[in-house]
Protein backbone atom coordinates (compact mmCIF):
# COMPACT_ATOMS: atom_id res chain seq x y z
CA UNK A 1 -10.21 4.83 23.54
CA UNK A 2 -10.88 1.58 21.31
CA UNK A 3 -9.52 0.71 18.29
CA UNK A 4 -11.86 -0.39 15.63
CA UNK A 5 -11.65 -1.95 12.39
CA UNK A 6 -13.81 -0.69 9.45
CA UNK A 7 -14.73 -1.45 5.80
CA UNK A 8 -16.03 1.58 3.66
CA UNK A 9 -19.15 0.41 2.07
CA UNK A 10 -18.25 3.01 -0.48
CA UNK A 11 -14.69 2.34 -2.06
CA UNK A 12 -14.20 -1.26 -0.03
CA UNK A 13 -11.17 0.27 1.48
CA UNK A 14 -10.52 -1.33 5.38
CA UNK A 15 -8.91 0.64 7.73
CA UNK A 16 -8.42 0.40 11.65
CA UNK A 17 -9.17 3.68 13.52
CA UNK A 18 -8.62 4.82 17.29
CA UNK A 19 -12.30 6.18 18.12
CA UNK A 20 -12.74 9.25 20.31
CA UNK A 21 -16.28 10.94 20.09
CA UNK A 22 -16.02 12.16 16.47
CA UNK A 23 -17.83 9.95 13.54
CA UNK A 24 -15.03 8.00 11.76
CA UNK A 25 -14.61 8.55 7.90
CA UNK A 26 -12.75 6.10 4.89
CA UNK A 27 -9.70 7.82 4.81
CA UNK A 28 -9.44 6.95 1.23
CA UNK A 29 -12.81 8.51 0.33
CA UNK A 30 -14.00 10.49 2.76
CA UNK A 31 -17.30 8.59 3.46
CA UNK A 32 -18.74 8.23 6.38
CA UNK A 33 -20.52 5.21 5.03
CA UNK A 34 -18.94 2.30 7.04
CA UNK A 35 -19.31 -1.02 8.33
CA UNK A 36 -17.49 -1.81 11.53
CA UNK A 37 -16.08 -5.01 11.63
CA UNK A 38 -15.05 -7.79 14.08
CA UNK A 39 -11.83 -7.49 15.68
CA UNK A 40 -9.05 -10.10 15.44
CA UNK A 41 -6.96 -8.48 17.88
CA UNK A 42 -6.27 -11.58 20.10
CA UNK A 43 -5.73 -13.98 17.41
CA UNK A 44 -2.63 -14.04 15.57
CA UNK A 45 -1.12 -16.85 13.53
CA UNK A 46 1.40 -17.57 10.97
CA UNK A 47 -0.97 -18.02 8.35
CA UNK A 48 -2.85 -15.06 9.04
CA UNK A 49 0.65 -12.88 9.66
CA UNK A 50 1.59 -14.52 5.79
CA UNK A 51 -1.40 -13.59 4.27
CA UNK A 52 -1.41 -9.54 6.05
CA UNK A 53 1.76 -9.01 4.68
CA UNK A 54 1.26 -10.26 1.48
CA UNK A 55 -1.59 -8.06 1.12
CA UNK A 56 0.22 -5.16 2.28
CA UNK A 57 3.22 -5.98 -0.25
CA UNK A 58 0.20 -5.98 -3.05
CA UNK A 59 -0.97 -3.17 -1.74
CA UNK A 60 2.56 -1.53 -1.90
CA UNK A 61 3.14 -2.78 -5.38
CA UNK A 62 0.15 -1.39 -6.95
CA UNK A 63 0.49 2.11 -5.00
CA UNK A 64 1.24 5.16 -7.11
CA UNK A 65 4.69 6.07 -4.89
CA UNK A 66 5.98 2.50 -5.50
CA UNK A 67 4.91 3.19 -9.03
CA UNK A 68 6.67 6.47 -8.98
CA UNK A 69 9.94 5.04 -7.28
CA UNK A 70 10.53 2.59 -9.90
CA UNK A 71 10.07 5.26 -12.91
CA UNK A 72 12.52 7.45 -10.68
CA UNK A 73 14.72 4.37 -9.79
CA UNK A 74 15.25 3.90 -14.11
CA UNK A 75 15.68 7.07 -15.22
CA UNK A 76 18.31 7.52 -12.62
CA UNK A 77 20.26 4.45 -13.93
CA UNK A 78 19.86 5.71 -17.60
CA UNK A 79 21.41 9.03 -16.45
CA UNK A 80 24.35 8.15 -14.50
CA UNK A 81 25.21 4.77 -16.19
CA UNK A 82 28.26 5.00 -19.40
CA UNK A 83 27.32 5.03 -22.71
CA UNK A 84 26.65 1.28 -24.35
CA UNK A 85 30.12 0.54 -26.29
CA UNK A 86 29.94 0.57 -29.87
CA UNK A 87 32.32 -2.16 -31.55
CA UNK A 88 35.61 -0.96 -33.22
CA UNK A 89 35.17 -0.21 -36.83
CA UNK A 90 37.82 -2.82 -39.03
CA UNK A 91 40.06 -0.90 -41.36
């Protein structure tokens, strides 16, 4: 059962799939509209292992539930955190 790698023509989204029999869809869109690509499966270098995961962190960053953590993350400081201090009034 081979893994391939494809690139929806559709929504540009590239995924890597383990084929059985069925037709592979994007998982993002649902097309079947795809365009398998070369495999770098035996090649792996710094460079290319820097620029995956930097991809994958912009990825991350721009995904709704990193989104959503953050807002959660802040409003959860606001709530729990004292109230500012006002300075003493001079008599």
């Amino acid at each position: 059962m081979p893994i391939y790698e494809y690139e929806c023509r559709g929504c540009g989204h590239q995924f890597e799939l383990l084929v059985l029999k069925n037709i592979p869809a994007c998982p993002e869109c649902q097309s079947q509209d795809l365009e398998q690509l070369l495999s770098g499966f035996a090649v792996s270098s710094q460079d290319m292992t820097r620029a995956r995961v930097k991809a994958a962190r912009q990825a991350y960053a721009q995904s709704k539930t990193y989104k959503d953590q953050k807002v959660h993350e802040a409003e959860e400081i606001a709530e729990h955190s004292p109230p500012p201090l006002r300075p003493a009034k001079k008599k």
